[in-house]
Protein backbone atom coordinates (compact mmCIF):
# COMPACT_ATOMS: atom_id res chain seq x y z
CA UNK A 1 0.00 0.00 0.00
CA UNK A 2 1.09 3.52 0.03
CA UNK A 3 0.97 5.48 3.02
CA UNK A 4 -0.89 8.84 3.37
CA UNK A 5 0.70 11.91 4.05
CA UNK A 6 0.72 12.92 7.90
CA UNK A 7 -1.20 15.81 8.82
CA UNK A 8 1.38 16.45 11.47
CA UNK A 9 4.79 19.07 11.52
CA UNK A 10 7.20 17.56 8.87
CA UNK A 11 10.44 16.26 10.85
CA UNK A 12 13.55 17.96 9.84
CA UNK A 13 14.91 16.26 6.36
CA UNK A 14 18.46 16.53 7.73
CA UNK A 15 17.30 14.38 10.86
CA UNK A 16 15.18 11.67 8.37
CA UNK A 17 17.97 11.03 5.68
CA UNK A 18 20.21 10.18 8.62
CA UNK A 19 18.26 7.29 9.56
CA UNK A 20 18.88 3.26 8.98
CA UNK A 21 16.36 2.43 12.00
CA UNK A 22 13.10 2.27 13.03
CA UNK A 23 13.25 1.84 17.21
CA UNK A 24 9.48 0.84 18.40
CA UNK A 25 8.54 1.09 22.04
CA UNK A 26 6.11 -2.15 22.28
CA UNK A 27 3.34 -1.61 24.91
CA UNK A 28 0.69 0.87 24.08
CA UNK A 29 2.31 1.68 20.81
CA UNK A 30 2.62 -1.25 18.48
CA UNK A 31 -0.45 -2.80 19.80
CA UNK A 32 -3.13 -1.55 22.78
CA UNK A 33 -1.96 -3.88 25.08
CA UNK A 34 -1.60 -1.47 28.56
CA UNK A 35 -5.17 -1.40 29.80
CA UNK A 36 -5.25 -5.60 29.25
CA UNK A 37 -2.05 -5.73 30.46
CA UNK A 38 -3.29 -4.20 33.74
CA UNK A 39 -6.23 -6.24 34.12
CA UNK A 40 -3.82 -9.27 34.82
CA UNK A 41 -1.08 -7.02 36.48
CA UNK A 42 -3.54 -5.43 38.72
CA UNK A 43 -4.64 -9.16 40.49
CA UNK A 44 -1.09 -9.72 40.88
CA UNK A 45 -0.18 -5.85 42.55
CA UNK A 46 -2.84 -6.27 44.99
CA UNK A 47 -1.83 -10.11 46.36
CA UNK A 48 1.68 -8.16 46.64
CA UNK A 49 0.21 -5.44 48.31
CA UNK A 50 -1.63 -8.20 50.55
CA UNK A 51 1.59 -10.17 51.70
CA UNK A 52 3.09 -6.68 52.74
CA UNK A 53 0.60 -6.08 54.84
CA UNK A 54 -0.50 -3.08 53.37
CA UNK A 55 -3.81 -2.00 52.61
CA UNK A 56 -3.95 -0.53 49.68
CA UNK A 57 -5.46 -2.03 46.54
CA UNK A 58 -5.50 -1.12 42.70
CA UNK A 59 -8.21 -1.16 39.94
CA UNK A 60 -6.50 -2.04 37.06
CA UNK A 61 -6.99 1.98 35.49
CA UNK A 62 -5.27 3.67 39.19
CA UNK A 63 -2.47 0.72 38.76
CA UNK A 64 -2.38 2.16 34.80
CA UNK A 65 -2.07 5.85 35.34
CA UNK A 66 0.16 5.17 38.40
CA UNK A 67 2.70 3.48 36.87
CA UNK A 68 2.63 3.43 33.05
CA UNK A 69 6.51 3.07 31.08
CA UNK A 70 7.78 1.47 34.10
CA UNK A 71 8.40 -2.31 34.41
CA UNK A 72 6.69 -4.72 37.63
CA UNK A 73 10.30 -5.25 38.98
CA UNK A 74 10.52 -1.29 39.58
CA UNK A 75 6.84 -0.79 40.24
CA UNK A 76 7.14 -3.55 43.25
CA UNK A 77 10.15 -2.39 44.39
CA UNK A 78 8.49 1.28 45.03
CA UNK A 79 5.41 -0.24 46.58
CA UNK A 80 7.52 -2.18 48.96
CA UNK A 81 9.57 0.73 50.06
CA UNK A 82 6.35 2.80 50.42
CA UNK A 83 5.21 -0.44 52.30
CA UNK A 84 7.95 -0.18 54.89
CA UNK A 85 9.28 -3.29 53.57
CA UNK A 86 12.39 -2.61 51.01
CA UNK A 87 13.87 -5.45 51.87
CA UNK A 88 11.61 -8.35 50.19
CA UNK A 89 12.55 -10.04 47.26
CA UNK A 90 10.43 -9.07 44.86
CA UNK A 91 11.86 -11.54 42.00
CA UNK A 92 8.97 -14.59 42.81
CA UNK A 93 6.37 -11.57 41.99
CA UNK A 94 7.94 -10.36 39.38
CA UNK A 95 8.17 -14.08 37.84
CA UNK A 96 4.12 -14.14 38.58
CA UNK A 97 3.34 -11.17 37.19
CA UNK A 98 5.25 -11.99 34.02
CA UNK A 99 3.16 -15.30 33.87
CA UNK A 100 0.04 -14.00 34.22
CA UNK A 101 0.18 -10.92 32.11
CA UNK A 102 2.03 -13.09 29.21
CA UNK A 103 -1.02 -15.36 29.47
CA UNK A 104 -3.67 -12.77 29.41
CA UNK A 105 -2.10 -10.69 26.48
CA UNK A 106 -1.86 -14.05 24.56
CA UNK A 107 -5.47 -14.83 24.43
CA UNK A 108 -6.84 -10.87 24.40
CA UNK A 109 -4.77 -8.80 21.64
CA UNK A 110 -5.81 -8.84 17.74
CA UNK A 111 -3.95 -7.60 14.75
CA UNK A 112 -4.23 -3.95 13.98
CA UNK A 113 -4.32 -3.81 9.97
CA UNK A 114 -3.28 -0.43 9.60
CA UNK A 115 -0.25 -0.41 11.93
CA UNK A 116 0.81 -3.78 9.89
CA UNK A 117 0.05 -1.96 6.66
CA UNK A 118 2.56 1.21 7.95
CA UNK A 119 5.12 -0.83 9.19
CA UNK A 120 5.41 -2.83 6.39
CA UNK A 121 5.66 0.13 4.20
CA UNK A 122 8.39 1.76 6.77
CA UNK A 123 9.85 -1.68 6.65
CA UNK A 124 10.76 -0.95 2.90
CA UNK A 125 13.81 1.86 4.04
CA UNK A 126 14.15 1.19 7.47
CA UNK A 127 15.34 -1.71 10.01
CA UNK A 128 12.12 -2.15 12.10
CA UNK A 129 13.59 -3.11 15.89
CA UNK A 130 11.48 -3.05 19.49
CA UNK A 131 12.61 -1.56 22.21
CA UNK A 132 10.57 -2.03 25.43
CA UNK A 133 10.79 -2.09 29.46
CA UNK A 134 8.62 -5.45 29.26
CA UNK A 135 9.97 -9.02 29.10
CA UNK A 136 10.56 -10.86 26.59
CA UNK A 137 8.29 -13.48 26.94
CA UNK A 138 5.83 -11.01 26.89
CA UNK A 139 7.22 -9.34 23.86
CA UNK A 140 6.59 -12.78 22.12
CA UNK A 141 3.09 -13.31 22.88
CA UNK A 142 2.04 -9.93 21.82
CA UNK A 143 3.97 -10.19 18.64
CA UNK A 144 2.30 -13.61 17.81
CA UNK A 145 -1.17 -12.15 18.94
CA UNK A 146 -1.09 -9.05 16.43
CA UNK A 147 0.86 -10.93 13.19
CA UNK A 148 3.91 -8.24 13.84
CA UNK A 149 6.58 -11.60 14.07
CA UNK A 150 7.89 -11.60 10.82
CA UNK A 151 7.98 -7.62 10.22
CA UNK A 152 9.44 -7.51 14.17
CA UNK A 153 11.40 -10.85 14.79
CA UNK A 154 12.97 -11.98 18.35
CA UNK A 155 16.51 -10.97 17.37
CA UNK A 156 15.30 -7.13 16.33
CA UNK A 157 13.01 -6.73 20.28
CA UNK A 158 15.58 -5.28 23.28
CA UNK A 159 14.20 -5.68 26.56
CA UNK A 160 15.45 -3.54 29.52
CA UNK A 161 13.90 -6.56 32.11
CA UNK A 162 15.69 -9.00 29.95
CA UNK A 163 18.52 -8.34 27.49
CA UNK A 164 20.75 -5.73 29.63
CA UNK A 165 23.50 -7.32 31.97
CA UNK A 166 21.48 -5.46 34.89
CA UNK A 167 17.80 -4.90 34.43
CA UNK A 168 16.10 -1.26 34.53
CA UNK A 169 13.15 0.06 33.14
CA UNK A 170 12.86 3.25 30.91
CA UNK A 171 13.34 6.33 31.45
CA UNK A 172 16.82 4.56 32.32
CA UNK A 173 18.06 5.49 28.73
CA UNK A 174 20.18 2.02 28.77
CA UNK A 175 17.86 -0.01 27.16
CA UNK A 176 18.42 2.18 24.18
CA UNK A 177 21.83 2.58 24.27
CA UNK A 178 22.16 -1.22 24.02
CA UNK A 179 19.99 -1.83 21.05
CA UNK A 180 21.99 1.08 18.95
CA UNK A 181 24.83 -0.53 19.91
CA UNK A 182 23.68 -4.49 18.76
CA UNK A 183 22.20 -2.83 15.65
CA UNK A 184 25.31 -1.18 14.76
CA UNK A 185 24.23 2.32 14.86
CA UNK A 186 24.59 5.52 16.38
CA UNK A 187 21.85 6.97 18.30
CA UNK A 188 21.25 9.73 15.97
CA UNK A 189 20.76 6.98 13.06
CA UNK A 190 17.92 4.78 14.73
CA UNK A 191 14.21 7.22 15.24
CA UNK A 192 12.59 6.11 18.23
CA UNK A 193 8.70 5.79 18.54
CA UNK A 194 7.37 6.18 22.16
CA UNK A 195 3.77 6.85 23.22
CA UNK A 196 4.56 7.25 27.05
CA UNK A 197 6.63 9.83 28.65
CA UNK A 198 8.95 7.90 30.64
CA UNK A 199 9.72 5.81 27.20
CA UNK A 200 10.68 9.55 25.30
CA UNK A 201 12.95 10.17 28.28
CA UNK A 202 14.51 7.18 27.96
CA UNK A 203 15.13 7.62 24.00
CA UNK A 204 15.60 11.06 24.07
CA UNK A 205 18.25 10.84 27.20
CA UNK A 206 20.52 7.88 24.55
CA UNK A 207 19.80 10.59 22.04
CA UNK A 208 17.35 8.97 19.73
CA UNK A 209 15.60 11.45 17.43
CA UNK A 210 12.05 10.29 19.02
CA UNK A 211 8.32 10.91 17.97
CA UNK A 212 5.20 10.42 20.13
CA UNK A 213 2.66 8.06 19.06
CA UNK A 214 -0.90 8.89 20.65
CA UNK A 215 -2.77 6.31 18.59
CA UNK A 216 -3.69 3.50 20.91
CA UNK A 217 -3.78 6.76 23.99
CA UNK A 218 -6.87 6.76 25.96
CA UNK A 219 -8.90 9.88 24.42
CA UNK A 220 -9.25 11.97 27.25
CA UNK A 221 -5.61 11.55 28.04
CA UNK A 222 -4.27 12.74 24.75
CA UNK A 223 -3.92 16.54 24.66
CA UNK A 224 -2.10 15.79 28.35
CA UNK A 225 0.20 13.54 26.83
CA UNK A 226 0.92 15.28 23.78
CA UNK A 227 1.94 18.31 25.99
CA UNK A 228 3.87 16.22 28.31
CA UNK A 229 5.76 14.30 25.01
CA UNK A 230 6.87 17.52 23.73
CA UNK A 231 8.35 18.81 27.25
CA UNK A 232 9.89 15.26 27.54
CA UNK A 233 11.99 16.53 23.85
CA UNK A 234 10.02 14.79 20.74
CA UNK A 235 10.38 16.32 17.46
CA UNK A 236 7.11 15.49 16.90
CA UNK A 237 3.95 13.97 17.82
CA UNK A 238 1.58 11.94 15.56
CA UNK A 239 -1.79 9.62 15.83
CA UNK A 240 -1.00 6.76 14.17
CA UNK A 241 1.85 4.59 12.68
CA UNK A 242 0.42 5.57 8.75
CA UNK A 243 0.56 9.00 9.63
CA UNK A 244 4.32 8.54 10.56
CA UNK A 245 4.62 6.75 7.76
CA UNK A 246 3.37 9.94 5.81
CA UNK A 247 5.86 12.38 7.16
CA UNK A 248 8.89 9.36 7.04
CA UNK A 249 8.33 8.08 3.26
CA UNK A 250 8.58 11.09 1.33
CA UNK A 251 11.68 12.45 2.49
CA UNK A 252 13.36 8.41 2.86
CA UNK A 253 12.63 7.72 -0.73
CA UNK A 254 13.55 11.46 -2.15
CA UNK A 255 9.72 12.17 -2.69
CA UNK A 256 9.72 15.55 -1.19
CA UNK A 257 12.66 16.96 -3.46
């Protein structure tokens, strides 16, 4: 297919001929899979919460908007400290929560057509790679859910719970670091796509030219986000992958000259 033009800001030529890479946050971006996500996560926070001791209990929207673009392993290890309690391991939980969120995401997420359709298009001038916070178990199951395996395969997805010798979550900006580096690029050569703020920290901090993505963004969270993407550094902020695609092509394949 051939993508539409964006109706968003062009990015800066200079920045888009410079680029070999394609560097996709996962959750909430390539596919809607936060608010499931915390439907499983949510069970799991509040047995933790129970063992502690403490009282305190999340739906699975508070657990979203509390702790969205961070990872369980960080998430549990703040609730235990404001628990009184830094010094459980919270690795068993962390293994459970993995489980059961892997399990849920499995049997709940569809393909998206017109993300496949951009991406596959994008895929035609640029290395497609994921870059996430989440495991890579989880990766895989959301992958195989939406048909994105073969345009985003296992070796191309960098996890910061998984594939760093010391796991962190974003807005750490390691996780990036480390897949420019395995891809072979500099920072400035791989354009990062991040719908949360703590992701375009992360990407902006390893120096990634980034772009917000507000298409799979609740709707009355958007304008908030959009605001809070740009103050985070992104040279740009766009609803969906096609419209990326738009403002990407063009300039990639000399169509704007």
């Amino acid at each position: 297919m051939s993508a539409p033009r964006g109706g968003g800001a062009p990015l800066p030529a200079g920045v888009v001929r410079g680029l070999t890479a394609l560097l996709c946050d996962a959750d909430g971006n390539l596919f809607p899979s936060e608010e499931p996500a915390f439907v499983a996560s949510a069970e799991v926070t509040n047995r933790f919460l129970a063992e502690l001791g403490d009282a305190r209990r999340f739906s699975p929207e508070e657990l979203r908007l509390a702790t969205t673009g961070m990872n369980f392993r960080t998430t549990s290890r703040r609730l235990a400290a404001e628990a009184g309690r830094p010094e459980v391991d919270v690795e068993p939980w962390v293994a459970e929560e993995r489980r059961a969120v892997t399990a849920y995401l499995g049997e709940h997420l569809r393909p998206h057509g017109p993300t496949t359709a951009a991406l596959t298009d994008l895929a035609s001038q640029l290395r497609l790679a994921a870059v996430s916070s989440s495991a890579l178990a989880r990766l895989a199951a959301c992958f195989t859910a939406t048909g994105l395996d073969e345009l985003i395969p296992p070796a191309e997805r960098f996890s910061a719970e998984d594939s760093l010798p010391m796991p962190t979550s974003k807005p750490d900006p390691a996780v990036y670091l480390f897949a420019c580096e395995r891809l072979g690029i500099a920072p400035a050569q791989g354009l990062a796509v991040e719908d949360s703020v703590p992701g375009a920290l992360s990407a902006v901090r390893a120096g990634c030219p980034t772009v917000g993505n507000l298409l799979f963004v609740q709707p009355a969270e958007r304008a908030g986000r959009e605001a809070a993407l740009r103050e985070a550094g992104v040279l740009a902020v766009v609803s969906s992958w096609q419209e990326l695609a738009g403002l990407l092509l063009p300039v990639l394949t000399g169509g704007d000259r």
